[in-house]
N, C-alpha and C. Protein backbone atom coordinates (compact mmCIF):
# COMPACT_ATOMS: atom_id res chain seq x y z
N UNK A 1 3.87 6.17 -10.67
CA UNK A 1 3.72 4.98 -9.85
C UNK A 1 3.58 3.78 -10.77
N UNK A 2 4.52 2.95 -10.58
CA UNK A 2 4.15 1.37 -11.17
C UNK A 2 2.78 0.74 -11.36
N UNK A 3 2.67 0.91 -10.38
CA UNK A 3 1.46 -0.31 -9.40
C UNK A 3 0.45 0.48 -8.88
N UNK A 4 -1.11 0.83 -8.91
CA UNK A 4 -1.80 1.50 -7.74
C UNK A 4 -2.94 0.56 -7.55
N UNK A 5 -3.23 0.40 -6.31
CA UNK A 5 -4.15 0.02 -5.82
C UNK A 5 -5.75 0.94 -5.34
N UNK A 6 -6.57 0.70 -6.19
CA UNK A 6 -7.75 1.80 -5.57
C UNK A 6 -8.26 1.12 -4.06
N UNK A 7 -7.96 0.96 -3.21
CA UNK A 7 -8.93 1.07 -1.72
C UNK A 7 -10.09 1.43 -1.01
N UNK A 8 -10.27 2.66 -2.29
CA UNK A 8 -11.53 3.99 -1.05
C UNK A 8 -12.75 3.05 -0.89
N UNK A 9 -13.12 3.44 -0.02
CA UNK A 9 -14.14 2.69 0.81
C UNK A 9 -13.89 1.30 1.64
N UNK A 10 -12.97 0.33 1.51
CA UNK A 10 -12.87 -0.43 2.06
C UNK A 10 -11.96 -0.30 3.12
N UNK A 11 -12.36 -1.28 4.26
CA UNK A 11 -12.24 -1.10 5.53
C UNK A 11 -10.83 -2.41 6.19
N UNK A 12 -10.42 -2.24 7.18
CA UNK A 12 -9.25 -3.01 7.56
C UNK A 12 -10.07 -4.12 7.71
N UNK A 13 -9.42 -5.40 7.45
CA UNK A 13 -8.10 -5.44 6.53
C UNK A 13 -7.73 -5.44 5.15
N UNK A 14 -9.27 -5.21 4.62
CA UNK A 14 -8.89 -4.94 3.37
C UNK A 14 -7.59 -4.97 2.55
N UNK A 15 -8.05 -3.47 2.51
CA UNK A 15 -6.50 -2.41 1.90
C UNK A 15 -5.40 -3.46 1.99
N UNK A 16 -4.76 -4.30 2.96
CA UNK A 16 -3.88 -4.85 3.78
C UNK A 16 -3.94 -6.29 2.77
N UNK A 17 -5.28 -6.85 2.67
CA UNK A 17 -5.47 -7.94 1.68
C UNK A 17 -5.03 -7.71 0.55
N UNK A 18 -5.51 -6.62 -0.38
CA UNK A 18 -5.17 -6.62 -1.46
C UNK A 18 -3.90 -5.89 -1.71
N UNK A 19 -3.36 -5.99 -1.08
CA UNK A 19 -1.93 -5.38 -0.80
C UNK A 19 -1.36 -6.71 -1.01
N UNK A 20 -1.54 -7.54 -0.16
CA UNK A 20 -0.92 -8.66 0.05
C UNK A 20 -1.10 -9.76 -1.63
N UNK A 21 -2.23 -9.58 -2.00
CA UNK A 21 -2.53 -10.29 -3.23
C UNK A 21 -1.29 -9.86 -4.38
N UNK A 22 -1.80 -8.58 -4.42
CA UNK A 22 -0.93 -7.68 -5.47
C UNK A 22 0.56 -7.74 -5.91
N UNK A 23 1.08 -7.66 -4.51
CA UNK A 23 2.72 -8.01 -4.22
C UNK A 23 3.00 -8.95 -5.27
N UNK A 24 2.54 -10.43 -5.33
CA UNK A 24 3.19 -10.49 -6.69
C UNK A 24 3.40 -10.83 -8.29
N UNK A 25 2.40 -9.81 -8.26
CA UNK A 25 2.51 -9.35 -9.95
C UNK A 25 3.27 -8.34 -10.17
N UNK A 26 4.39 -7.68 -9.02
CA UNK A 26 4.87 -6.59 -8.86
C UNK A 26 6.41 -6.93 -9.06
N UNK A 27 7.11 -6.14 -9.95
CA UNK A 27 8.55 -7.10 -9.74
C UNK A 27 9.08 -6.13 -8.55
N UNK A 28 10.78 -7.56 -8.02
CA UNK A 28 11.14 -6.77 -7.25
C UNK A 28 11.90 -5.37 -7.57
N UNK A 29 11.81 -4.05 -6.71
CA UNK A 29 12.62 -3.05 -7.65
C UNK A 29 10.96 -1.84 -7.16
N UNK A 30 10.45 -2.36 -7.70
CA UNK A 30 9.16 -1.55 -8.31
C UNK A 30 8.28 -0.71 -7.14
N UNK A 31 7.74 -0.55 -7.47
CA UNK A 31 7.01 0.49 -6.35
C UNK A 31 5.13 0.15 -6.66
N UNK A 32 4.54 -0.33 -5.57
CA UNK A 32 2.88 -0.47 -5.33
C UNK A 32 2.34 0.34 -4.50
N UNK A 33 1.47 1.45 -4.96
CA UNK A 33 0.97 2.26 -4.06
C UNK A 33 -0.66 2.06 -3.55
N UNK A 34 -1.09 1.91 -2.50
CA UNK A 34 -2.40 1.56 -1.57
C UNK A 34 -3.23 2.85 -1.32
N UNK A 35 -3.96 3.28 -2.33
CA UNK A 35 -5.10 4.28 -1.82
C UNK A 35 -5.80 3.49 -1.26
N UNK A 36 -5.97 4.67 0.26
CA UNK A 36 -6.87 4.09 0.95
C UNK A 36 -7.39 5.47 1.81
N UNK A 37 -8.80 5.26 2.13
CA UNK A 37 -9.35 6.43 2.92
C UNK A 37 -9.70 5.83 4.52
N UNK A 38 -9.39 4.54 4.93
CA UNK A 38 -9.56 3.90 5.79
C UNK A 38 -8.54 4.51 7.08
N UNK A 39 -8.81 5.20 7.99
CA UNK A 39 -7.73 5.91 9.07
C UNK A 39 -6.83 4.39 9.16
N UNK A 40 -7.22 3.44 9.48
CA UNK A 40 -5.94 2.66 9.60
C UNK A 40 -4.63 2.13 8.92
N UNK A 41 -5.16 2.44 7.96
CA UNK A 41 -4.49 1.61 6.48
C UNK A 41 -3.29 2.74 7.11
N UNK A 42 -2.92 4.13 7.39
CA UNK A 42 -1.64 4.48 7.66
C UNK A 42 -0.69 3.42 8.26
N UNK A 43 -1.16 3.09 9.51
CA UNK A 43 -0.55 2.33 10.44
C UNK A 43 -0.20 0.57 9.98
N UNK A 44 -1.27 0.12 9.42
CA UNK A 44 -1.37 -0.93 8.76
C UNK A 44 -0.60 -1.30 8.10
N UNK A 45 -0.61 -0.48 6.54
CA UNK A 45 0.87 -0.62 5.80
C UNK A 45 2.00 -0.83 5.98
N UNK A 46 2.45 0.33 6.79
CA UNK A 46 4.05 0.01 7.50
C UNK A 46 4.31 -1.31 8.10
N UNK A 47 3.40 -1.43 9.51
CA UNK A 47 3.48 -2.63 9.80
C UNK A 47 3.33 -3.93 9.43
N UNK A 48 2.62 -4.30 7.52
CA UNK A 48 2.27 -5.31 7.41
C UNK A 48 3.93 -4.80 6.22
N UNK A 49 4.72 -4.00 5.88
CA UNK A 49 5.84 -3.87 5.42
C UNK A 49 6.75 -4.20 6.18
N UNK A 50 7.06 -4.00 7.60
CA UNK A 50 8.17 -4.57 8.54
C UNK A 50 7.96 -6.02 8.76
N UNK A 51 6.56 -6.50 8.60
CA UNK A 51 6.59 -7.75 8.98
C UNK A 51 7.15 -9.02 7.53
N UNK A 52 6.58 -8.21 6.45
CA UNK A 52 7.01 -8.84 5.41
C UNK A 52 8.37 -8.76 5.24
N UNK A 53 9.04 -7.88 5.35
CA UNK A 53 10.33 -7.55 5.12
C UNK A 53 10.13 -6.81 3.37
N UNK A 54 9.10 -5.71 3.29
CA UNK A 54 8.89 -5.26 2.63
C UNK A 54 9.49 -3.34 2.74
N UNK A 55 9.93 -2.36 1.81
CA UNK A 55 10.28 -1.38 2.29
C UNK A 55 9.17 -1.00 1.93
N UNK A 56 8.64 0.05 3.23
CA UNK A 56 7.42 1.15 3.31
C UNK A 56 8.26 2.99 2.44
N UNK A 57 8.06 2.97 1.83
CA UNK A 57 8.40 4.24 1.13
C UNK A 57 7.74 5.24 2.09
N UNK A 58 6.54 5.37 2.00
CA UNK A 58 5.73 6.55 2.84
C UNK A 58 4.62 7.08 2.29
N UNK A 59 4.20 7.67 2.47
CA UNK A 59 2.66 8.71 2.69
C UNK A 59 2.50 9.37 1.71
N UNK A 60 1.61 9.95 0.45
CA UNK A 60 1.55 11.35 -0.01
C UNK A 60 0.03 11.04 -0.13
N UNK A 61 -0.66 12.68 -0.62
CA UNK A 61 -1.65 12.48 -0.82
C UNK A 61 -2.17 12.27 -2.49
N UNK A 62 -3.40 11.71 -2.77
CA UNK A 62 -3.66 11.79 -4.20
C UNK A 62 -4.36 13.08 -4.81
N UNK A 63 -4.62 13.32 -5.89
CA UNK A 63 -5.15 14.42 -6.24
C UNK A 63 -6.61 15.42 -5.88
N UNK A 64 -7.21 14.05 -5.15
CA UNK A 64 -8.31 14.30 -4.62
C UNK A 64 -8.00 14.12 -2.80
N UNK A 65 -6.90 14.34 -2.82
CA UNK A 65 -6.61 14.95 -1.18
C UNK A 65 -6.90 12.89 -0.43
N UNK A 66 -6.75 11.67 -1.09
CA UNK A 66 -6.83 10.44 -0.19
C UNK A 66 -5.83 10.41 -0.17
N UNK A 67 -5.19 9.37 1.31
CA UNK A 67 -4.31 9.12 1.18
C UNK A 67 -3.22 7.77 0.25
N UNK A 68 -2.19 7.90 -0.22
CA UNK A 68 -1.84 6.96 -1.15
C UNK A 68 -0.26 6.48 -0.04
N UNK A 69 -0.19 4.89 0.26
CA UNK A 69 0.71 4.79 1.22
C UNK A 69 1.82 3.72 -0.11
N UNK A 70 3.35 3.78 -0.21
CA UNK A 70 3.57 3.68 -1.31
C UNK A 70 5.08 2.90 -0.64
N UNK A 71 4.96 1.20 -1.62
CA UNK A 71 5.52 0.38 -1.00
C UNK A 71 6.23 -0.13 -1.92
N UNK A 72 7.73 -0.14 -1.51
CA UNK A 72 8.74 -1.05 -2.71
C UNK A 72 8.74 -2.64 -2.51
N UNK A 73 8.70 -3.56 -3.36
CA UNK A 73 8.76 -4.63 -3.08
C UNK A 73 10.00 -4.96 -3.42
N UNK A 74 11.15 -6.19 -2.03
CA UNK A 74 12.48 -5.76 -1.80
C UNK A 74 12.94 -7.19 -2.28
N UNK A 75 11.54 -8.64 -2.02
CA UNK A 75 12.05 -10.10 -2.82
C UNK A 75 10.45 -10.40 -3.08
């Protein structure tokens, strides 16, 4: 992964904030991934990716079983 964002513990909108900060120190091309243990941050991501006109890659988990939601930045 390029880019990771640690999340755990913080709560919506967090995750979603520093998502948004991050974007751009990220070139376009690259890939930023959002650990987050927050149940929303699934839903969150995508949707704050369709709204940006950002591509949502998708879901895996991290080594310690959180989830990591993993986002290409497209401009």
């Amino acid at each position: 992964m390029s880019h990771e964002l640690d999340c755990r513990g913080q709560v919506c909108p967090r995750p979603i904030i520093e998502l948004a900060k991050a974007l751009p120190s990220v070139a376009v091309g690259e890939l930023l991934a959002v650990v987050a243990d927050d149940p929303a941050a699934r839903h969150d991501v995508a949707a704050w990716c369709r709204m940006r006109g950002q591509e949502y890659v998708g879901e895996e988990l991290t080594a310690d079983g959180v989830a990591r939601y993993v986002v290409r930045r497209t401009s």
